[in-house]
Protein backbone atom coordinates (compact mmCIF):
# COMPACT_ATOMS: atom_id res chain seq x y z
CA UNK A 1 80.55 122.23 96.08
CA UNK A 2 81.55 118.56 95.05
CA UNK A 3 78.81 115.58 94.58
CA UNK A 4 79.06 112.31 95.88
CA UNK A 5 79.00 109.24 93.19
CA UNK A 6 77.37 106.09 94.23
CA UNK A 7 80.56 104.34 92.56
CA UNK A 8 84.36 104.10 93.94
CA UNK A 9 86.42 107.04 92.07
CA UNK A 10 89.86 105.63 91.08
CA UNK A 11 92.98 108.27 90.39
CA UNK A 12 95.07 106.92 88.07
CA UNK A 13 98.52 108.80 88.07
CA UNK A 14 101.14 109.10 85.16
CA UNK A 15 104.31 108.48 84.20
CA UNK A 16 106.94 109.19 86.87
CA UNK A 17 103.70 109.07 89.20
CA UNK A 18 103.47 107.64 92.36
CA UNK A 19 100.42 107.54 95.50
CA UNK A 20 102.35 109.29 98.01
CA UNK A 21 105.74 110.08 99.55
CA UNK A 22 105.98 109.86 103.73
CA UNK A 23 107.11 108.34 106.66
CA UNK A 24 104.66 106.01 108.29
CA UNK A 25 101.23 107.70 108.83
CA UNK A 26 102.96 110.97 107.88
CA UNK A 27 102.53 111.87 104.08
CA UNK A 28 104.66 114.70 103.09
CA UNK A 29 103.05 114.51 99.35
CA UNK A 30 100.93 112.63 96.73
CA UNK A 31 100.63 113.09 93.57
CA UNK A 32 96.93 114.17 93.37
CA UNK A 33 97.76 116.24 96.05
CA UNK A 34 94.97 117.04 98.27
CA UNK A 35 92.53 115.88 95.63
CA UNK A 36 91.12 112.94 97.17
CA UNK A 37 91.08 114.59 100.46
CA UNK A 38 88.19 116.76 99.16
CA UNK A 39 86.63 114.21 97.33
CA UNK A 40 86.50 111.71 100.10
CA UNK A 41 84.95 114.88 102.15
CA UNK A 42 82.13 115.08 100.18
CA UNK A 43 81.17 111.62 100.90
CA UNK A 44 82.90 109.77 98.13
CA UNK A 45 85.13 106.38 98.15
CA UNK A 46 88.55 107.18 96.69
CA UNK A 47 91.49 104.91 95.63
CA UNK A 48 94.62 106.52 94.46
CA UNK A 49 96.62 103.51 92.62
CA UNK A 50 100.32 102.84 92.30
CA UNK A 51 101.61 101.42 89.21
CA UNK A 52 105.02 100.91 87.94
CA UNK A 53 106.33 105.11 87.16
CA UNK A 54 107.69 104.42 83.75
CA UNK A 55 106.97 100.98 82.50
CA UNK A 56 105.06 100.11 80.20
CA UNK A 57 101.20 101.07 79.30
CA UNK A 58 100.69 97.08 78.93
CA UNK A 59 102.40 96.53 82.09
CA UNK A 60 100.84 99.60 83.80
CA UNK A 61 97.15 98.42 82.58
CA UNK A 62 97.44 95.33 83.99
CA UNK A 63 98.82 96.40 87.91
CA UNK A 64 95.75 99.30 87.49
CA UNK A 65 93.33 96.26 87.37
CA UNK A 66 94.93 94.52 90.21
CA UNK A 67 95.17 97.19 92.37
CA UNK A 68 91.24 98.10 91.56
CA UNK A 69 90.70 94.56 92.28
CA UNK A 70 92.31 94.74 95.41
CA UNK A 71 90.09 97.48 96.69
CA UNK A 72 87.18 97.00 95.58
CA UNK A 73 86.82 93.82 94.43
CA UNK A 74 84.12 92.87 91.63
CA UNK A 75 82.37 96.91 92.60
CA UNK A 76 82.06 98.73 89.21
CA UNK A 77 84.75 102.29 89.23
CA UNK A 78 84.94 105.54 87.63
CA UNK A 79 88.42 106.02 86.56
CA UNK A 80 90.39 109.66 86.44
CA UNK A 81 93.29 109.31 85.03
CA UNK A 82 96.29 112.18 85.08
CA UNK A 83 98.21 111.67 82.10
CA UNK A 84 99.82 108.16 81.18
CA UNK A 85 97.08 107.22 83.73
CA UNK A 86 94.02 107.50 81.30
CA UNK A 87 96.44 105.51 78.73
CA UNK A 88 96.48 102.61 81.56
CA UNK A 89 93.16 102.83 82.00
CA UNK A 90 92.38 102.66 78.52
CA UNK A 91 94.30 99.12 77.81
CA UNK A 92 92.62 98.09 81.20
CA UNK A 93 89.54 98.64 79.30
CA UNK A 94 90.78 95.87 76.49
CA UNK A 95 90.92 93.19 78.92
CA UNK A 96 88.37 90.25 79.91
CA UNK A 97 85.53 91.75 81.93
CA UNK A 98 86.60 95.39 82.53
CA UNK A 99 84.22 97.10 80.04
CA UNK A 100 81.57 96.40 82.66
CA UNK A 101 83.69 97.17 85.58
CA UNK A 102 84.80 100.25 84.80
CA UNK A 103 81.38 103.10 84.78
CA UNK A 104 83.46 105.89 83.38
CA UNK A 105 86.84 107.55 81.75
CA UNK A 106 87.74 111.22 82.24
CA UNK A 107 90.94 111.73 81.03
CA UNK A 108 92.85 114.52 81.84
CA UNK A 109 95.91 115.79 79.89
CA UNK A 110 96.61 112.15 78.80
CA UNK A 111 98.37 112.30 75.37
CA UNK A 112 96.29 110.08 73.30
CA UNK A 113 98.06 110.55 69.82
CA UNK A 114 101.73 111.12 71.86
CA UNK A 115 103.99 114.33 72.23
CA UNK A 116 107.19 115.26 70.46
CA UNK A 117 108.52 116.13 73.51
CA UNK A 118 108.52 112.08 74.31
CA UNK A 119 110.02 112.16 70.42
CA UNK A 120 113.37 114.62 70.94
CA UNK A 121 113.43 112.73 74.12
CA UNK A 122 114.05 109.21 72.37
CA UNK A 123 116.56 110.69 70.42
CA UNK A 124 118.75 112.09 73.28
CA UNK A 125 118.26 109.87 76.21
CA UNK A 126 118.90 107.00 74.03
CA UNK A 127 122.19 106.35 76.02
CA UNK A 128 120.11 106.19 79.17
CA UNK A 129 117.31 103.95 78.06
CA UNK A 130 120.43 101.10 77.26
CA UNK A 131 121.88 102.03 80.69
CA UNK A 132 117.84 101.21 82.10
CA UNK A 133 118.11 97.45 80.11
CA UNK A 134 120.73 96.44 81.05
CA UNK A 135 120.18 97.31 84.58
CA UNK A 136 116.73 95.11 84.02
CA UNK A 137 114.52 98.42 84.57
CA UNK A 138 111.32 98.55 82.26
CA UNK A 139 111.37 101.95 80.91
CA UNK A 140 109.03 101.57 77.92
CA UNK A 141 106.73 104.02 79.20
CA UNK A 142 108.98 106.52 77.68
CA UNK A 143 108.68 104.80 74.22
CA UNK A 144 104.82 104.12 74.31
CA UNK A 145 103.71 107.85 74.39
CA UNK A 146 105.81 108.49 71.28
CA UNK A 147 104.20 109.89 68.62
CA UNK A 148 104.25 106.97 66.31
CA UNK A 149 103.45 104.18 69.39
CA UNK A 150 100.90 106.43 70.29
CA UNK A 151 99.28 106.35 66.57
CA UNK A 152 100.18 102.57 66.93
CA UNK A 153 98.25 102.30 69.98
CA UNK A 154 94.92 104.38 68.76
CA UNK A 155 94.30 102.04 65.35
CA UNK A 156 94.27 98.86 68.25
CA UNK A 157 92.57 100.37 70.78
CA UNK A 158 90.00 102.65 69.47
CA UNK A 159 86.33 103.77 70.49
CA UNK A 160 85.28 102.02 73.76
CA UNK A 161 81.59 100.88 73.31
CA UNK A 162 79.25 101.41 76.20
CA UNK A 163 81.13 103.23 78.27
CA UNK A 164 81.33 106.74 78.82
CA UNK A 165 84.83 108.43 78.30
CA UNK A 166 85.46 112.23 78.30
CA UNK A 167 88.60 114.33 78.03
CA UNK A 168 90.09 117.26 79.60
CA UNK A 169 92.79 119.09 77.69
CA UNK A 170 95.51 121.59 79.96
CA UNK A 171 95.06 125.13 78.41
CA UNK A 172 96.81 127.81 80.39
CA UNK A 173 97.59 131.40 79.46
CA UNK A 174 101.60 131.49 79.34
CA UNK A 175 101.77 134.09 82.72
CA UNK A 176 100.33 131.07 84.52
CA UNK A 177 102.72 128.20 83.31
CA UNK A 178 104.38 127.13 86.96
CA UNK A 179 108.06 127.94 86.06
CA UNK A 180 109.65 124.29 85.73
CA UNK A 181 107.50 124.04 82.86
CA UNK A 182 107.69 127.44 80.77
CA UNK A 183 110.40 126.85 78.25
CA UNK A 184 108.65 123.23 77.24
CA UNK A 185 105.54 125.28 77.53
CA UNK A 186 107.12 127.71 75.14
CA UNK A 187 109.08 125.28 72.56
CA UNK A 188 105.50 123.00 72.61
CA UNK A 189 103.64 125.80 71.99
CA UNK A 190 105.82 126.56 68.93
CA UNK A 191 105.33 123.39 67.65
CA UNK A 192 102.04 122.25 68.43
CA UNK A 193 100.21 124.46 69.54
CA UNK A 194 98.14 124.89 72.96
CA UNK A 195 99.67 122.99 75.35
CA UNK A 196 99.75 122.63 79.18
CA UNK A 197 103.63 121.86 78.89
CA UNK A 198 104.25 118.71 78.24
CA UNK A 199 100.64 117.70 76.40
CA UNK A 200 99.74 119.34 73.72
CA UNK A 201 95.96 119.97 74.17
CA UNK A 202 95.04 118.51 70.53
CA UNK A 203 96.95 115.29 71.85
CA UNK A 204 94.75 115.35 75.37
CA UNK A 205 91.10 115.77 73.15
CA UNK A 206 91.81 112.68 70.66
CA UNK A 207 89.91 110.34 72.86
CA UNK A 208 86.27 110.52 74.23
CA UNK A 209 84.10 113.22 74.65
CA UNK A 210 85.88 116.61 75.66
CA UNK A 211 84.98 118.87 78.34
CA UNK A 212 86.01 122.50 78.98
CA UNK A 213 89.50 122.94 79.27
CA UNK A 214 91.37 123.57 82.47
CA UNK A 215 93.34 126.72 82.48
CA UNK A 216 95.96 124.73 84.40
CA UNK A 217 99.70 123.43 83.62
CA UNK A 218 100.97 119.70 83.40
CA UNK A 219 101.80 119.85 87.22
CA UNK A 220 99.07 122.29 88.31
CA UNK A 221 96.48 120.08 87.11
CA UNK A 222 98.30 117.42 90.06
CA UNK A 223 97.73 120.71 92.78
CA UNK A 224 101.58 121.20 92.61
CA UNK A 225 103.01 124.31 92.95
CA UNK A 226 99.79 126.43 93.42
CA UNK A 227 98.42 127.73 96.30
CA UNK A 228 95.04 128.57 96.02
CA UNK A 229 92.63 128.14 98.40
CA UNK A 230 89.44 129.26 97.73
CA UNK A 231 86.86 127.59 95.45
CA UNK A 232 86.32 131.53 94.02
CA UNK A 233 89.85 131.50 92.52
CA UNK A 234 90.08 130.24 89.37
CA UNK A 235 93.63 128.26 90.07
CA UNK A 236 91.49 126.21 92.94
CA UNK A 237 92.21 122.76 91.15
CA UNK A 238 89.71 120.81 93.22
CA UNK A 239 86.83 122.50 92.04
CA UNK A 240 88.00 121.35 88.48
CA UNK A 241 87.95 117.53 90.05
CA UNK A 242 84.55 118.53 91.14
CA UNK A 243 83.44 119.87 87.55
CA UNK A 244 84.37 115.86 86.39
CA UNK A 245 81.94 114.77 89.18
CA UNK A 246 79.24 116.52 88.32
CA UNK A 247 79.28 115.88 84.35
CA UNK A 248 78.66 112.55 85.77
CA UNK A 249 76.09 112.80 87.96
CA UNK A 250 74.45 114.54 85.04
CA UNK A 251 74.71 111.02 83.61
CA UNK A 252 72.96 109.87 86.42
CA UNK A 253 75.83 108.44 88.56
CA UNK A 254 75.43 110.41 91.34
CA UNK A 255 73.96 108.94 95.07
CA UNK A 256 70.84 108.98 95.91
CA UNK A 257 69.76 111.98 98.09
CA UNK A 258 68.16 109.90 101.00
CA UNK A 259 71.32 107.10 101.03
CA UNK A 260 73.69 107.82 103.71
CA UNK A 261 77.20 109.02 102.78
CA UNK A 262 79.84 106.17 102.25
CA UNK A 263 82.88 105.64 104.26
CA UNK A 264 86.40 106.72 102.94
CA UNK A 265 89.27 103.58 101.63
CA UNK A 266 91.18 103.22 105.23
CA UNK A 267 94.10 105.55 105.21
CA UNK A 268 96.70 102.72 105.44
CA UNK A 269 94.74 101.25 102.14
CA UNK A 270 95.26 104.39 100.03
CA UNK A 271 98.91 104.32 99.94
CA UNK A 272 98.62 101.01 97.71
């Protein structure tokens, strides 16, 4: 079963990411995909942001704050961020005022000291990334979660004082890598070790506290391309969600028994 957090919980996607995909009303797909649907079911507020898919973590940072801002405006958050998301959320945490704004980090799979995958693909899409300028398209996302940016990036934005940060690394056996993933899963493996297919999990536990590792791929970890169903099944990715919210309300975060349970964001105000 999932608590309920007195706070707002924000869901900070990665790179490529995106808050849904539909027509209207009518969402075919989001990139937390279902998540917040449970979470706003057990009484908590949910935003899931859009920011730019693969600018960069400077950029990214800054529309994460304004699209907080927008939502719940001067409220104190917990931030989850998937990926590139808890790299956002981390320069976020650099600016004027947000160290009090923002409760909590859990980072999940976020590559805090870069991949190599992000490293070969520098050298080969280098062609693309000039096509990208000169069409005027920010693409450093790509660049920052180098390796060396990423190194670059820890020495200036280190330790976070006073607020609570934890990290979730993406451990799965190699029978339950989702199959667009299994030949990074493999070559990452290789070279660095347990991965989740595109982070390798030493990467994902360089910032914060960690927490037990989710036996789930890159994608899995987003509810893609699994299909259980059942809190009892170990591949039901909510109830990891739910292990984040209650390692806070250990911390104390959690509502009050006797307050009543708080509305849902509007439908219409998710999508932002």
């Amino acid at each position: 079963m999932i608590g309920r957090l007195k706070a707002p919980i924000v869901l900070a996607h990665g790179l490529f990411g995106f808050s849904r995909i539909g027509f209207g009303p009518v969402t075919l797909t989001s990139y937390f995909r279902g998540i917040p649907d449970v979470l706003r079911a057990a009484g908590n507020r949910v935003l899931t942001t859009r920011v730019h898919p693969i600018a960069s973590i400077d950029f990214r940072g800054r529309r994460l704050g304004y699209r907080i801002d927008t939502y719940f405006p001067d409220e104190p958050v917990h931030i989850i961020g998937h990926s590139m998301g808890g790299l956002d959320a981390r320069r976020l945490l650099a600016e004027p005022g947000w160290r009090d704004r923002i409760l909590s980090l859990t980072t999940v799979a976020t590559p805090h000291m870069g991949s190599i995958l992000a490293d070969f693909a520098k050298l080969r899409a280098g062609r693309i990334y000039r096509l990208l300028n000169a069409l005027g398209i920010d693409y450093r996302g790509f660049l920052d979660v180098t390796r060396l940016s990423m190194h670059r990036f820890a020495r200036k934005y280190g330790a976070i004082d006073g607020v609570p940060c934890f990290c979730v690394a993406g451990e799965p056996e190699a029978t339950d890598v989702s199959w667009p993933l299994r030949r990074l899963y493999e070559a990452l493996g290789e070279m660095e070790g347990p991965n989740d297919g595109l982070v390798p999990a030493a990467s994902a536990l360089a910032f914060g506290e960690p927490l037990p590792a989710w036996p789930l791929d890159h994608l899995r970890q987003m509810n893609w391309l699994t299909h259980a169903r059942e809190e009892s099944d170990a591949a039901y990715v909510p109830a990891y969600y739910g292990r984040i919210i209650a390692n806070l309300i250990d911390l104390g975060y959690g509502a009050d028994e006797d307050v009543e349970a708080v509305g849902a964001v509007p439908a219409a105000r998710t999508s932002a």
